[in-house]
C-alpha atoms as a PDB file:
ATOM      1  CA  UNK A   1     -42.033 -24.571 -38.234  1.00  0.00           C
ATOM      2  CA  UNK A   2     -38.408 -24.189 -37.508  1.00  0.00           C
ATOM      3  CA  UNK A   3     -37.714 -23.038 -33.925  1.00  0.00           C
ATOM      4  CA  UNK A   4     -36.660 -26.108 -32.308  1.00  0.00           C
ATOM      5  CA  UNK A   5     -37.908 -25.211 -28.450  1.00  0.00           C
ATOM      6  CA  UNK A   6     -41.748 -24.171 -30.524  1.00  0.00           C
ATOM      7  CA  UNK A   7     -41.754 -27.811 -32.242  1.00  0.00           C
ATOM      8  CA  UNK A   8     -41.224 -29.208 -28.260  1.00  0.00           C
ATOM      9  CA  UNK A   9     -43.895 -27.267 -27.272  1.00  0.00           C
ATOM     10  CA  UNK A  10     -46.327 -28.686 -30.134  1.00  0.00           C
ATOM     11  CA  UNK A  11     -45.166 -32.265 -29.273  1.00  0.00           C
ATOM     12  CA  UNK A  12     -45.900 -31.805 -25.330  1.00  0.00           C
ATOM     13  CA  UNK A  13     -49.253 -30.220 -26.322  1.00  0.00           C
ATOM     14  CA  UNK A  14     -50.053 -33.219 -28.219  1.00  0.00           C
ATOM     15  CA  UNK A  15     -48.645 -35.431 -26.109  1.00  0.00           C
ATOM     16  CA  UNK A  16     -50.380 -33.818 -23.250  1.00  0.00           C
ATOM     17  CA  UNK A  17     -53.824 -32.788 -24.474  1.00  0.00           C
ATOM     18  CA  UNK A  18     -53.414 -29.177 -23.977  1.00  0.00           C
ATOM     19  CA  UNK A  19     -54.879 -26.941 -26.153  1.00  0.00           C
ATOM     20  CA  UNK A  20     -55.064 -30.113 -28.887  1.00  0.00           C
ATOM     21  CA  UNK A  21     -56.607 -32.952 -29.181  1.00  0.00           C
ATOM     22  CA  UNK A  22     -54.126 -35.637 -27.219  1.00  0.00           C
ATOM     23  CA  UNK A  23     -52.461 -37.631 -29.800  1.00  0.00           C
ATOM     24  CA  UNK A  24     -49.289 -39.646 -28.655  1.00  0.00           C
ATOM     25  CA  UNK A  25     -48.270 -40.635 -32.401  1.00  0.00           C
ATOM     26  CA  UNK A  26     -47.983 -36.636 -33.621  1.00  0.00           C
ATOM     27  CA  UNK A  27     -46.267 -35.939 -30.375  1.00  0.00           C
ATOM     28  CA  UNK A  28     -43.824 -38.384 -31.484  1.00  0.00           C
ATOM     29  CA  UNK A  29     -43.194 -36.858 -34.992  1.00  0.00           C
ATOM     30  CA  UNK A  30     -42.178 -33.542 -33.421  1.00  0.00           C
ATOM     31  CA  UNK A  31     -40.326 -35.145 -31.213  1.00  0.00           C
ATOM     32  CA  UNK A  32     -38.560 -36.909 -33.653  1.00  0.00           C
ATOM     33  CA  UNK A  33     -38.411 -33.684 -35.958  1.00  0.00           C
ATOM     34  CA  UNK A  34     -36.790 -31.998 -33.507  1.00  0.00           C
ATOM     35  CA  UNK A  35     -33.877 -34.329 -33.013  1.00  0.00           C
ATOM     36  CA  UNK A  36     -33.412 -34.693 -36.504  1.00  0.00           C
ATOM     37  CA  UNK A  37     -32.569 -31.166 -36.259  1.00  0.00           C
ATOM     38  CA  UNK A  38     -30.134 -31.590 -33.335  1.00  0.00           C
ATOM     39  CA  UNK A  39     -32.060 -30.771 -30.259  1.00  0.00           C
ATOM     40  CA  UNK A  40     -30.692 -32.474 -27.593  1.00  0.00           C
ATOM     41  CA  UNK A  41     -34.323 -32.731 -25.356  1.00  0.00           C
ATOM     42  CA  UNK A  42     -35.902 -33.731 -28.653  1.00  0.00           C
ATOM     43  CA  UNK A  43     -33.378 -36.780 -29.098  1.00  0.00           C
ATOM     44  CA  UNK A  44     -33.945 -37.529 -25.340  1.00  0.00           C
ATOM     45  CA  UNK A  45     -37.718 -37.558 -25.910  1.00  0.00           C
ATOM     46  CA  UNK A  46     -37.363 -39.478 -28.741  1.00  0.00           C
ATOM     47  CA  UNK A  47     -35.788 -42.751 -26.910  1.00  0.00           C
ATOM     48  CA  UNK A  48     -38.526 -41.964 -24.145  1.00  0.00           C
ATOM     49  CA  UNK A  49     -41.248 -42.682 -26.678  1.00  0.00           C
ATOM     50  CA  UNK A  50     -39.379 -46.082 -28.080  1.00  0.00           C
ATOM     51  CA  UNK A  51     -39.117 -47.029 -23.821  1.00  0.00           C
ATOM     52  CA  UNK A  52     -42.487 -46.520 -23.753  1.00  0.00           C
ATOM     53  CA  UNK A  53     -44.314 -46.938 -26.533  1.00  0.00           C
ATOM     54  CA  UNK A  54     -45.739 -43.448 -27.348  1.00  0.00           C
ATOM     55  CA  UNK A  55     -46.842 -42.921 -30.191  1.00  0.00           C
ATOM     56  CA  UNK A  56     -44.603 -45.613 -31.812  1.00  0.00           C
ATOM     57  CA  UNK A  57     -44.184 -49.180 -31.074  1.00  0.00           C
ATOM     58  CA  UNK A  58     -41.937 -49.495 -28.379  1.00  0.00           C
ATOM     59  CA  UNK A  59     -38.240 -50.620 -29.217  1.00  0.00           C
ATOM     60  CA  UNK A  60     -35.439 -50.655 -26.365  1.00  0.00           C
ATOM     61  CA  UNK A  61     -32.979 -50.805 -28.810  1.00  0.00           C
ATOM     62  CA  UNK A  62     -34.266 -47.776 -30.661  1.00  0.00           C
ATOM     63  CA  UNK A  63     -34.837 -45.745 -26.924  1.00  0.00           C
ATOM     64  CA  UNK A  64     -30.777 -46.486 -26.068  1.00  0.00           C
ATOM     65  CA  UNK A  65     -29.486 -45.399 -29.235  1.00  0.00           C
ATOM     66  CA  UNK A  66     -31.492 -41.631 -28.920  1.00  0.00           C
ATOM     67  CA  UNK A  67     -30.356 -41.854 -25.446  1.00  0.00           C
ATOM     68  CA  UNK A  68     -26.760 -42.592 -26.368  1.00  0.00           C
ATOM     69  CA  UNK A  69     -27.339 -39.396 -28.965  1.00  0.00           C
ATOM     70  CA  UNK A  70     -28.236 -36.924 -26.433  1.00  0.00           C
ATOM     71  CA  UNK A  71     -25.891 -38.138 -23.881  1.00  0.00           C
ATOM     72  CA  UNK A  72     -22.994 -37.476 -26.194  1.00  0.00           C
ATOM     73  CA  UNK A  73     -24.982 -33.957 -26.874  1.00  0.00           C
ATOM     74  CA  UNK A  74     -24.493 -33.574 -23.254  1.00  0.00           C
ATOM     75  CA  UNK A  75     -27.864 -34.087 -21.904  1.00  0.00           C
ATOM     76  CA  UNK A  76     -28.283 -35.650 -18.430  1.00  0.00           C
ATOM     77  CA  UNK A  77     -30.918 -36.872 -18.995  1.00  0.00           C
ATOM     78  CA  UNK A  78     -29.532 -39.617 -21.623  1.00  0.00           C
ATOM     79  CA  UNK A  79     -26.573 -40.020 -19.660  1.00  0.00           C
ATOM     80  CA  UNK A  80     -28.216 -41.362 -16.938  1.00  0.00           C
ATOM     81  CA  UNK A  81     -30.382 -43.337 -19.655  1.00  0.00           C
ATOM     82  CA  UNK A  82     -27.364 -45.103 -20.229  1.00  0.00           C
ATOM     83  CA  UNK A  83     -26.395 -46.675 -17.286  1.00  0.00           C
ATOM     84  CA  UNK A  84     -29.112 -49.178 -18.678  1.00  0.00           C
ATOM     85  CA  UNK A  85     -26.129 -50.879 -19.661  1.00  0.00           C
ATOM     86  CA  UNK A  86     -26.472 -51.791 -15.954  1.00  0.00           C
ATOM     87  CA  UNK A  87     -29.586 -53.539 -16.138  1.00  0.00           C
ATOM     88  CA  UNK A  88     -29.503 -54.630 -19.982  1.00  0.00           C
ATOM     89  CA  UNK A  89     -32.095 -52.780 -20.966  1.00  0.00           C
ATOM     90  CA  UNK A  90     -32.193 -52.235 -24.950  1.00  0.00           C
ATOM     91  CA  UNK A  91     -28.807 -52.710 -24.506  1.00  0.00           C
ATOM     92  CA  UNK A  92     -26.387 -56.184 -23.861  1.00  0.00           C
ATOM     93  CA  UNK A  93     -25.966 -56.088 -19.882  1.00  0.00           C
ATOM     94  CA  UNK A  94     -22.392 -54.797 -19.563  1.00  0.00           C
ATOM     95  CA  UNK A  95     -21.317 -53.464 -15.996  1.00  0.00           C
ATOM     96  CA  UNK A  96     -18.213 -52.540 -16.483  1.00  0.00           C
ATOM     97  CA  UNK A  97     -19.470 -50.316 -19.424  1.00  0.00           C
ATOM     98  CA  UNK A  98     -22.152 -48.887 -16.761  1.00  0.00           C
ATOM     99  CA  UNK A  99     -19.817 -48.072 -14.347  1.00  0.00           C
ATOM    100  CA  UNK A 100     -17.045 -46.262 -16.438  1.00  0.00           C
ATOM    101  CA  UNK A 101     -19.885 -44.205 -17.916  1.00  0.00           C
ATOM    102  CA  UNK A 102     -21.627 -43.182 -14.630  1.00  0.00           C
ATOM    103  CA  UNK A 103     -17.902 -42.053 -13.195  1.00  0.00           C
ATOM    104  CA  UNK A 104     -17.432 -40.480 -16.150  1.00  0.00           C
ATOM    105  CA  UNK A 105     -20.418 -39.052 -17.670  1.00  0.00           C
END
């Protein structure tokens, strides 16, 4: 399996329950495939699933770092991950850092 957008697909269907059996911790591993192979929504769902603990123990330190990855990818999504400096979150609380990074994203 080598199309990056199919192995999102396969991890939302397991994630999700649709058309397989729901199972967070193989939703994780194509998540994590997928990143591993450069796609930027795959990196961003990666540090989702170490926020939350899906499929994988959760790890805020893990979840910032793929957000960090797919924020300097580009993604949105990560960038606005990491104003967590803001609040410290899997991250030392930095402001200043937060603030330069949400002017310029």
């Amino acid at each position: 399996m080598g199309d990056m957008a199919g192995i999102i697909n396969v991890a939302n269907c397991y994630q999700s329950g649709i058309g397989a059996e729901k199972d967070k911790y193989k939703a994780f591993i194509y998540y994590q495939k997928s990143a591993e192979m450069g796609h930027v929504i795959g990196t961003n769902y990666v540090g989702h699933c170490y926020q939350n603990g899906i499929g994988v123990e959760k790890d805020e330190q893990k979840a910032f770092i793929y957000y960090q990855k797919s924020a300097e990818k580009g993604d949105s999504k990560g960038m606005n991950h990491l104003g967590d400096y803001l609040d410290g979150i899997g991250i030392e609380k930095d402001e200043h850092k937060a603030f330069i990074i949400t002017k310029n994203p």
